[in-house]
N, C-alpha and C. Protein backbone atom coordinates (compact mmCIF):
# COMPACT_ATOMS: atom_id res chain seq x y z
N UNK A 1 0.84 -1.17 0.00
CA UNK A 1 0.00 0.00 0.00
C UNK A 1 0.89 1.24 0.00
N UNK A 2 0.30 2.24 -1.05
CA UNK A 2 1.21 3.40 -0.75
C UNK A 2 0.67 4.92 -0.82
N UNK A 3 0.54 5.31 0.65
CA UNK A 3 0.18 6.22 0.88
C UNK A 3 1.22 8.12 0.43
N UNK A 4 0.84 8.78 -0.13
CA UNK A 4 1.17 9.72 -0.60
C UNK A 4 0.45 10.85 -0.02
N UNK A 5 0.97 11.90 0.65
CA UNK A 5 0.33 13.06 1.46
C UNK A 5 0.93 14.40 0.67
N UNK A 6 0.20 15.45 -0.36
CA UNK A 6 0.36 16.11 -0.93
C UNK A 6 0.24 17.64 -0.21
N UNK A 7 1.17 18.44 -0.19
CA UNK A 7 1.33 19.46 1.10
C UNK A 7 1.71 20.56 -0.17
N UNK A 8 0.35 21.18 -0.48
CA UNK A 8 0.95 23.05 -1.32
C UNK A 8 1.30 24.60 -0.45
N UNK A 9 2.46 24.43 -0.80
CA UNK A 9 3.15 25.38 -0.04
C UNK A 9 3.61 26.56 -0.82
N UNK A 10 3.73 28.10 0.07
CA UNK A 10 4.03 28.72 -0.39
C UNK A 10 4.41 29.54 0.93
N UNK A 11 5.94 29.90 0.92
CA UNK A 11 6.57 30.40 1.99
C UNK A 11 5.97 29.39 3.64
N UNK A 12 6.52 28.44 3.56
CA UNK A 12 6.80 27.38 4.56
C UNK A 12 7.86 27.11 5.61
N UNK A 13 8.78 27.86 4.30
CA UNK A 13 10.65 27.22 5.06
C UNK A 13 10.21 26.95 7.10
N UNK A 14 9.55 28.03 7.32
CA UNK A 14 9.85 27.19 8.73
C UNK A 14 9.42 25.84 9.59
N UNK A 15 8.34 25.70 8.43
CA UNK A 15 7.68 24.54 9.20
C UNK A 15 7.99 23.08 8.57
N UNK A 16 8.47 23.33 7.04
CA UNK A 16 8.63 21.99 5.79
C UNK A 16 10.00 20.90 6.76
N UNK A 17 11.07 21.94 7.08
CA UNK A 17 11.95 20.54 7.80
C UNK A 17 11.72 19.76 9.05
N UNK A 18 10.15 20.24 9.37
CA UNK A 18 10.07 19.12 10.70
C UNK A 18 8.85 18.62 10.30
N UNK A 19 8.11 19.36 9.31
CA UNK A 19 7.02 18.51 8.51
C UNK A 19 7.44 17.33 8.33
N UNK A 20 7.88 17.11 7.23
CA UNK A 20 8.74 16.01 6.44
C UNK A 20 8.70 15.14 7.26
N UNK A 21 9.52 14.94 8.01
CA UNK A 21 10.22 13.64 8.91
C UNK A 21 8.74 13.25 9.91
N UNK A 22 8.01 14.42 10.39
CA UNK A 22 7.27 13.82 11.14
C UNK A 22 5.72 12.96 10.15
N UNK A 23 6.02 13.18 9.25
CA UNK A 23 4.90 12.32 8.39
C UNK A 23 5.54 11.51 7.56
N UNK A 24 7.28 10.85 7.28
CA UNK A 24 7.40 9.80 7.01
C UNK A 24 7.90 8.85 7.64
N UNK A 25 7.96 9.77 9.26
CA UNK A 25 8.11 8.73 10.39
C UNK A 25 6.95 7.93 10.97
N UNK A 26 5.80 8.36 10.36
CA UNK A 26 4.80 7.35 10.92
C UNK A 26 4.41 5.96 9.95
N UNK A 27 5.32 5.40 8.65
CA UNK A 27 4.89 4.30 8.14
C UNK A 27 6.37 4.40 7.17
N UNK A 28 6.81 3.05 6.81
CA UNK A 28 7.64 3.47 5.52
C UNK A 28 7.28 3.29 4.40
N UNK A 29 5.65 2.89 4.16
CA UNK A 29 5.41 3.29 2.90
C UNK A 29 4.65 4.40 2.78
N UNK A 30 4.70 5.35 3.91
CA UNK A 30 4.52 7.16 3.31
C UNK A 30 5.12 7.82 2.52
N UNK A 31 4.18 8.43 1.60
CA UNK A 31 5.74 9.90 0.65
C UNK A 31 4.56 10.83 0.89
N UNK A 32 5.74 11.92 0.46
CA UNK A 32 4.91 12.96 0.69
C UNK A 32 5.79 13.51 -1.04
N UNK A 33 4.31 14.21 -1.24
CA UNK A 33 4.69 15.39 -2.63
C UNK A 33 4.60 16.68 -2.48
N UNK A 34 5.68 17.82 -2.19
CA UNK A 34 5.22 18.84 -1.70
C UNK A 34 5.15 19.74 -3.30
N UNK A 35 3.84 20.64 -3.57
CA UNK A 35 4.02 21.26 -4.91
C UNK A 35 3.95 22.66 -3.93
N UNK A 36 5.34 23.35 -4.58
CA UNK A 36 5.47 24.54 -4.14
C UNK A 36 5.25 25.92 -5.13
N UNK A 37 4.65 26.61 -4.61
CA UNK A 37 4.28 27.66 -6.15
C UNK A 37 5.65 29.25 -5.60
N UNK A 38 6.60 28.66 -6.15
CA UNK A 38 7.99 29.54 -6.04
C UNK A 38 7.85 30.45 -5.07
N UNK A 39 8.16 30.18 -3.53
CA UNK A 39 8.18 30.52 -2.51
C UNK A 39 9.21 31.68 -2.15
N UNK A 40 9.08 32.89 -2.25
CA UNK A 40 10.16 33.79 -1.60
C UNK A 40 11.42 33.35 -0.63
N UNK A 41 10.78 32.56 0.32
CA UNK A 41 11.39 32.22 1.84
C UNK A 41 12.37 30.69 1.06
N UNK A 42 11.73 29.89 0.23
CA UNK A 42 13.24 29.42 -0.67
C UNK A 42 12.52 27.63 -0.10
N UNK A 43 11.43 27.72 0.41
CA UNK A 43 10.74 26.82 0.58
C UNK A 43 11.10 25.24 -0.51
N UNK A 44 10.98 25.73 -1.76
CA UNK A 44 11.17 24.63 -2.85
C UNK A 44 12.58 24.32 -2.78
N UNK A 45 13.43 25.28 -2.50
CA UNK A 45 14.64 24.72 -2.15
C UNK A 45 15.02 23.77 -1.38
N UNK A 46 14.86 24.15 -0.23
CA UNK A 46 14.79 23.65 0.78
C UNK A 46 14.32 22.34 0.75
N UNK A 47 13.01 22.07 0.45
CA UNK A 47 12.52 20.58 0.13
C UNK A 47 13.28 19.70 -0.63
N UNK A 48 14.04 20.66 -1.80
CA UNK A 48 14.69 19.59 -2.98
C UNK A 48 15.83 19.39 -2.28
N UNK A 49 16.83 19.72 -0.80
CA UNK A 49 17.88 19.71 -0.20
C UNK A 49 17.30 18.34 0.65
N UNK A 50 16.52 18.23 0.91
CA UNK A 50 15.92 17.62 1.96
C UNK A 50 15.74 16.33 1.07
N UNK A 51 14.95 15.91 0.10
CA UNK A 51 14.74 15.50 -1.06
C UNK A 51 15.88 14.39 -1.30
N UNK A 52 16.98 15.42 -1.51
CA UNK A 52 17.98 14.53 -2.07
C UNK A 52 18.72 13.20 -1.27
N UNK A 53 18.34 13.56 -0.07
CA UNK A 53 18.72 12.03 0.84
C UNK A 53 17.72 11.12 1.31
N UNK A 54 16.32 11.56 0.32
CA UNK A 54 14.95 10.88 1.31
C UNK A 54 14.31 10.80 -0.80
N UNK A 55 14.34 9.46 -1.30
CA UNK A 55 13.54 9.56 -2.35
C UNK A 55 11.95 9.23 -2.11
N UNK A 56 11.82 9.24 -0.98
CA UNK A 56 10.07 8.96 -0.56
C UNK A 56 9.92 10.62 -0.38
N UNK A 57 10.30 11.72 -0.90
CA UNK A 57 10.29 12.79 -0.60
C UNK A 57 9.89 13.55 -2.22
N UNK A 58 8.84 13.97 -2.74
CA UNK A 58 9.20 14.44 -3.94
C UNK A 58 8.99 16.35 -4.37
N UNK A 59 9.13 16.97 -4.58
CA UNK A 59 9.26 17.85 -4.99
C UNK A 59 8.99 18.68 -6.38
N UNK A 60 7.48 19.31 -6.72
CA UNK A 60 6.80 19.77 -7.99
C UNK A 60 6.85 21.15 -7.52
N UNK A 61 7.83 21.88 -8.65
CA UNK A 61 7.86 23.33 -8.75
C UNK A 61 6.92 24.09 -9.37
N UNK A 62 6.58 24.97 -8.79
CA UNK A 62 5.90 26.08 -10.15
C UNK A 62 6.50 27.28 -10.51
N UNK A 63 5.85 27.67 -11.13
CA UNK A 63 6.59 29.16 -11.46
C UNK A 63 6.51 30.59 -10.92
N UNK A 64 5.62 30.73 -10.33
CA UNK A 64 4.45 31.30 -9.46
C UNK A 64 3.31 30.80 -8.46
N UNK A 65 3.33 32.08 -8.09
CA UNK A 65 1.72 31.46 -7.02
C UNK A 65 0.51 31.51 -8.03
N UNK A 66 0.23 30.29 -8.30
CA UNK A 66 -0.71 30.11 -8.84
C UNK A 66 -2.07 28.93 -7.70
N UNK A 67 -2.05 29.33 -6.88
CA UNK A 67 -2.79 29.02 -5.78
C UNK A 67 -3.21 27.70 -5.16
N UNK A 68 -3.61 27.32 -4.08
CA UNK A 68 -3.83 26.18 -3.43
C UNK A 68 -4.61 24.97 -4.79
N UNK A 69 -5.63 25.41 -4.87
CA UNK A 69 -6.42 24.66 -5.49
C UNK A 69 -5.59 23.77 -6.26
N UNK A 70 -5.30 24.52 -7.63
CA UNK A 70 -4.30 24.30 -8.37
C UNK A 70 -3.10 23.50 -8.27
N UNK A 71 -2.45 23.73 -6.71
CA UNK A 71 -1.68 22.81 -6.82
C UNK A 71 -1.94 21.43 -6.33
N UNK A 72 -2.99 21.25 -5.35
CA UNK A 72 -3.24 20.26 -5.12
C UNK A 72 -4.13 19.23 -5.58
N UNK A 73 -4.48 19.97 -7.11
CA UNK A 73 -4.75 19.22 -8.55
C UNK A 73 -3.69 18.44 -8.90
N UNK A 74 -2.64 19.37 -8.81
CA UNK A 74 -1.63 19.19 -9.99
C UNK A 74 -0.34 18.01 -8.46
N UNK A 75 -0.56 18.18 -7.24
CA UNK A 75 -0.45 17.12 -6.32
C UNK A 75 -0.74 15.71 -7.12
N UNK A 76 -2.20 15.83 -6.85
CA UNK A 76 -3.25 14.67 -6.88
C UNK A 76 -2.54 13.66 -8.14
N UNK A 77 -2.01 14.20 -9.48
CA UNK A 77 -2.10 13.97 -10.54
C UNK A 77 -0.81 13.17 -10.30
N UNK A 78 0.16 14.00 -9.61
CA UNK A 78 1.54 13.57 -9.38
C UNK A 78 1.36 12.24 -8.94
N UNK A 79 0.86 12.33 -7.75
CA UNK A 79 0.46 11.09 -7.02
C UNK A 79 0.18 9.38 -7.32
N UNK A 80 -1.08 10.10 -8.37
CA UNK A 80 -1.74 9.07 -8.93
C UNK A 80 -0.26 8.31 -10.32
N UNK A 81 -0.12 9.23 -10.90
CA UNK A 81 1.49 8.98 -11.77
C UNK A 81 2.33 8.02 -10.75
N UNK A 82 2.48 7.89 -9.36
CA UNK A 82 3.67 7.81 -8.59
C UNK A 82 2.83 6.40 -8.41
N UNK A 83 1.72 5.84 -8.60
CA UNK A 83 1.17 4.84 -7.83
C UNK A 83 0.60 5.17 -6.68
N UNK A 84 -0.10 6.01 -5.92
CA UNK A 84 -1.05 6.06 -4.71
C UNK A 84 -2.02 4.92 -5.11
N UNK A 85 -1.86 4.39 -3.60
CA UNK A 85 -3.39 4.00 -3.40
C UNK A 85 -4.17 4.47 -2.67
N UNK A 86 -3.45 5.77 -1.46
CA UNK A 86 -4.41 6.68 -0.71
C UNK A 86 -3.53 8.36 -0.75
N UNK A 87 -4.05 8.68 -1.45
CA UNK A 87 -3.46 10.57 -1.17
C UNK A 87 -4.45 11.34 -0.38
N UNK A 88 -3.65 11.98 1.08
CA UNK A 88 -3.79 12.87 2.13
C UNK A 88 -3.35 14.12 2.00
N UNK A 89 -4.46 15.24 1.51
CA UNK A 89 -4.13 17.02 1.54
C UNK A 89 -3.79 17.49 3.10
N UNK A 90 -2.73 18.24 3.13
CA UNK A 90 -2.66 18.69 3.93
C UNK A 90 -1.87 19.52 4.00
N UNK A 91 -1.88 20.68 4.60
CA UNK A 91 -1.59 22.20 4.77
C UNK A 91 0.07 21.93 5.38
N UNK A 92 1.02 22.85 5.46
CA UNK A 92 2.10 22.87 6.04
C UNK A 92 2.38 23.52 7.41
N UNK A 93 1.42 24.39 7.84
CA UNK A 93 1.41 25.01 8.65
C UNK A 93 0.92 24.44 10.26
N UNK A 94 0.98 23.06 10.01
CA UNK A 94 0.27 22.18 11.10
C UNK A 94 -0.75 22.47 11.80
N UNK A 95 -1.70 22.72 10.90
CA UNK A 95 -3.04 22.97 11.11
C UNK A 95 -3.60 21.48 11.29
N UNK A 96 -3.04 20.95 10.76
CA UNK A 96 -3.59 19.64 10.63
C UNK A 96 -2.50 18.45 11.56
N UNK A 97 -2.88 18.10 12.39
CA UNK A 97 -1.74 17.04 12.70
C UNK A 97 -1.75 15.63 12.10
N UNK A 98 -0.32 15.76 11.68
CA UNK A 98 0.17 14.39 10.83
C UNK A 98 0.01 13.00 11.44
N UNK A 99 -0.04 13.28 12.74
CA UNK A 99 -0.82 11.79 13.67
C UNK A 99 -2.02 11.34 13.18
N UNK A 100 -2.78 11.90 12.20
CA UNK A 100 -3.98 11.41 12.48
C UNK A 100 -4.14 10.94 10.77
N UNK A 101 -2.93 11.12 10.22
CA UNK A 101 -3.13 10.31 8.73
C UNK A 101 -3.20 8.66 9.26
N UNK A 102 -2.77 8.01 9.65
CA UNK A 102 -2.97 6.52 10.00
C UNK A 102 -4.47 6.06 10.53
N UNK A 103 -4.75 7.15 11.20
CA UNK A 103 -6.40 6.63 11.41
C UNK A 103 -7.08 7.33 9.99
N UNK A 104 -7.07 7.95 8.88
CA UNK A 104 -7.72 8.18 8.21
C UNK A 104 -7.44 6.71 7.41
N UNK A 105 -6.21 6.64 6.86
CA UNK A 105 -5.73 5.18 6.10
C UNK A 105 -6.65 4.14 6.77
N UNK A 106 -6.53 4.15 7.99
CA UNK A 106 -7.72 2.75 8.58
C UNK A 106 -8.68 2.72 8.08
N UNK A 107 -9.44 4.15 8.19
CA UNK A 107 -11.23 4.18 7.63
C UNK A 107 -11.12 3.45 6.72
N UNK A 108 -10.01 3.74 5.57
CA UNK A 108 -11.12 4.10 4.25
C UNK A 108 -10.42 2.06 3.66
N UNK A 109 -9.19 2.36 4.66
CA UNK A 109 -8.77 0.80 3.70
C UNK A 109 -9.26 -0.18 3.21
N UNK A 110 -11.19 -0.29 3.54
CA UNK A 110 -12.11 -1.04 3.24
C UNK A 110 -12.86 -0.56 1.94
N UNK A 111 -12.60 0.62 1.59
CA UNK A 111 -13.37 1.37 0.82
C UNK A 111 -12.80 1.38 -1.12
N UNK A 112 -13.82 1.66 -2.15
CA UNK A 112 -13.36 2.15 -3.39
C UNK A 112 -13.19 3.02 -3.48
N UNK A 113 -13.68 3.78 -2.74
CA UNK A 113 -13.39 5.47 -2.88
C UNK A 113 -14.02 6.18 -1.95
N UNK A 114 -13.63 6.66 -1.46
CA UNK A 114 -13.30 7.85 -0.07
C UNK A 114 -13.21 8.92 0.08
N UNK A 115 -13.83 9.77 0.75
CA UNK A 115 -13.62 11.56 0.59
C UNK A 115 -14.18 11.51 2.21
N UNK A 116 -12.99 11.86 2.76
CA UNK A 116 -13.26 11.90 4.47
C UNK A 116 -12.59 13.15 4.95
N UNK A 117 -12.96 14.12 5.75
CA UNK A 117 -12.12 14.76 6.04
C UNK A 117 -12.05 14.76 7.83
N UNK A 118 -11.55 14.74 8.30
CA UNK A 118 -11.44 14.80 10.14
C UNK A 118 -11.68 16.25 10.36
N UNK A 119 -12.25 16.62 11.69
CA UNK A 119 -12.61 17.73 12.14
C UNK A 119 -12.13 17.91 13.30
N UNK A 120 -11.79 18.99 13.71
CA UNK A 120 -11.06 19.20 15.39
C UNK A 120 -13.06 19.92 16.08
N UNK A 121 -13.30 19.79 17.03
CA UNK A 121 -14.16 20.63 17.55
C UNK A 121 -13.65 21.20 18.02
N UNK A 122 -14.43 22.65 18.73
CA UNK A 122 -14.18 23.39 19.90
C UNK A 122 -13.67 22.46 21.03
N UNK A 123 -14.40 21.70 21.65
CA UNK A 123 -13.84 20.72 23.16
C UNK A 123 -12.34 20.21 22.84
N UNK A 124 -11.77 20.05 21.31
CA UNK A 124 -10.76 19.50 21.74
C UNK A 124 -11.01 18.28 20.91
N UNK A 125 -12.23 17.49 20.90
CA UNK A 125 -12.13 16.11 20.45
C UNK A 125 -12.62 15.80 19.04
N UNK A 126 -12.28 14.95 18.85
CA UNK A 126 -12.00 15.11 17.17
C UNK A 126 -13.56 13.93 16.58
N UNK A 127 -13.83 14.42 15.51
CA UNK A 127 -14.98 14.13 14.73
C UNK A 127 -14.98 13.72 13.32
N UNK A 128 -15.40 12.92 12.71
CA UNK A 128 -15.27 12.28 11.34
C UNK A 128 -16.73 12.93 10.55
N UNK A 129 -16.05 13.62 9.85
CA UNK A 129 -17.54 14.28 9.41
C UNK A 129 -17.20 13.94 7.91
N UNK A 130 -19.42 14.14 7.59
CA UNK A 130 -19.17 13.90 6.13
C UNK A 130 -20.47 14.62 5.58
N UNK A 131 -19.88 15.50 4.43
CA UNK A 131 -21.07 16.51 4.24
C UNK A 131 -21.06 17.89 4.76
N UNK A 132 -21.97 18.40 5.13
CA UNK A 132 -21.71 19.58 5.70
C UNK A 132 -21.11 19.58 7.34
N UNK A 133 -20.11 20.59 7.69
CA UNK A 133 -19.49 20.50 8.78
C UNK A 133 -20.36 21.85 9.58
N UNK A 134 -19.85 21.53 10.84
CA UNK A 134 -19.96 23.38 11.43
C UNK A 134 -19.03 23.79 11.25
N UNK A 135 -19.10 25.28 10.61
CA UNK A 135 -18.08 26.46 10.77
C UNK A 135 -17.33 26.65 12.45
N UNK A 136 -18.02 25.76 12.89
CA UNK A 136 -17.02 26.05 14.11
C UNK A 136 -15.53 24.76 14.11
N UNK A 137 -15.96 24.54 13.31
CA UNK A 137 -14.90 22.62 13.27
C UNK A 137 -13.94 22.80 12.29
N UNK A 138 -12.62 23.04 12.64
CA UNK A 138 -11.44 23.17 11.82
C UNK A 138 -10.75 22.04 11.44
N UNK A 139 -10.51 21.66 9.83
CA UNK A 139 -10.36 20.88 9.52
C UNK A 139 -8.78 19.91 10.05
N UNK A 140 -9.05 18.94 9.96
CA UNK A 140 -7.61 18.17 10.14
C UNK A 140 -6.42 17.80 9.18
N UNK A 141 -7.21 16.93 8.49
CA UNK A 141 -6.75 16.37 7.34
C UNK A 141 -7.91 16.02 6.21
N UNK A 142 -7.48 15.65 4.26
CA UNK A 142 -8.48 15.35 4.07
C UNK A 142 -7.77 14.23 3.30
N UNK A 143 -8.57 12.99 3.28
CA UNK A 143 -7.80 11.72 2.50
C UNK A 143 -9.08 11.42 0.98
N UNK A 144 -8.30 11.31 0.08
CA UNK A 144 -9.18 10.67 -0.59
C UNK A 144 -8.06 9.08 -1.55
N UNK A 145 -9.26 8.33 -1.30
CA UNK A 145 -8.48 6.73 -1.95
C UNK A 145 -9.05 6.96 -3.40
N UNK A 146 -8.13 6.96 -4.66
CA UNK A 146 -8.76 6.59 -5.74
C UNK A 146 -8.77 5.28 -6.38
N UNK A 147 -9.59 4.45 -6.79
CA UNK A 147 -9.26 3.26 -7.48
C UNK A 147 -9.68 3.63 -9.04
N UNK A 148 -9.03 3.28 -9.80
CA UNK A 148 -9.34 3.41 -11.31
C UNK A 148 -9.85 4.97 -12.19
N UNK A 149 -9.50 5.46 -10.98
CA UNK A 149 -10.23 7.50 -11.39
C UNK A 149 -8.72 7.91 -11.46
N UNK A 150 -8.96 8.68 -12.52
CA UNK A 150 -7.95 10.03 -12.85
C UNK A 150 -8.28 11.72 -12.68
N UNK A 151 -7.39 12.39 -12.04
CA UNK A 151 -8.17 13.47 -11.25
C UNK A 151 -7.70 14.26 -13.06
């Protein structure tokens, strides 16, 4: 199984070198694809330095900020090219904690296809929502499994 966690960044540098390690320290068949849209702070650099001693590490440049969405299209696509059998969006700014990709991989490992995203509540405790969320519930992570779909 090979899980792939796609992270679009733009001016990161401080958070990408402890990102990294802490989301391919939780399995060794994690990678992560970070698509960076040419970061001031040298972010894409940085990853491809990092990169070069970790090939479960990959690195998609752009030319510009050409925005989240976009890259985590152009993630997804990478991914699916690389062999995923589960790709996890997730922000760099650890909004989302990387602990909780292994319980998303659990849900869905029964599943053809998957669109889950985890929710933090206000209390603290965390919620599997599907559909509409409350605006009060900040997202975690979002996994989707593709079988036989091309994004």
């Amino acid at each position: 199984m090979k899980c792939i966690v796609v992270i679009g960044t733009y001016n990161e540098a401080e958070n990408i070198p402890s990102l990294l390690p802490d989301i391919l320290h939780l399995a060794p068949h994690y990678e992560v694809i970070v698509v960076d849209d040419n970061s001031p702070d040298g972010t894409g650099h940085l990853v491809s330095q990092i990169a070069v001693n970790n090939p479960r590490i990959h690195l998609v440049e752009r030319p510009a900020r050409l925005g989240y969405g976009s890259a985590y299209l152009e993630g997804f696509r990478t991914a699916l090219d690389l062999g995923a059998d589960y790709i996890i969006q997730m922000d760099a700014d650890y909004s989302r904690n990387p602990r909780d990709i292994p319980r998303l991989v659990e849900t869905a490992e029964e599943a053809d296809f998957t669109a889950t995203q985890a929710m933090e509540v206000p209390n603290g405790s965390n919620a599997w929502a599907s559909g509409r969320a409350s605006n009060r519930m900040t997202p975690l992570s979002t996994l989707v499994t593709v079988e036989g779909t091309r994004v």
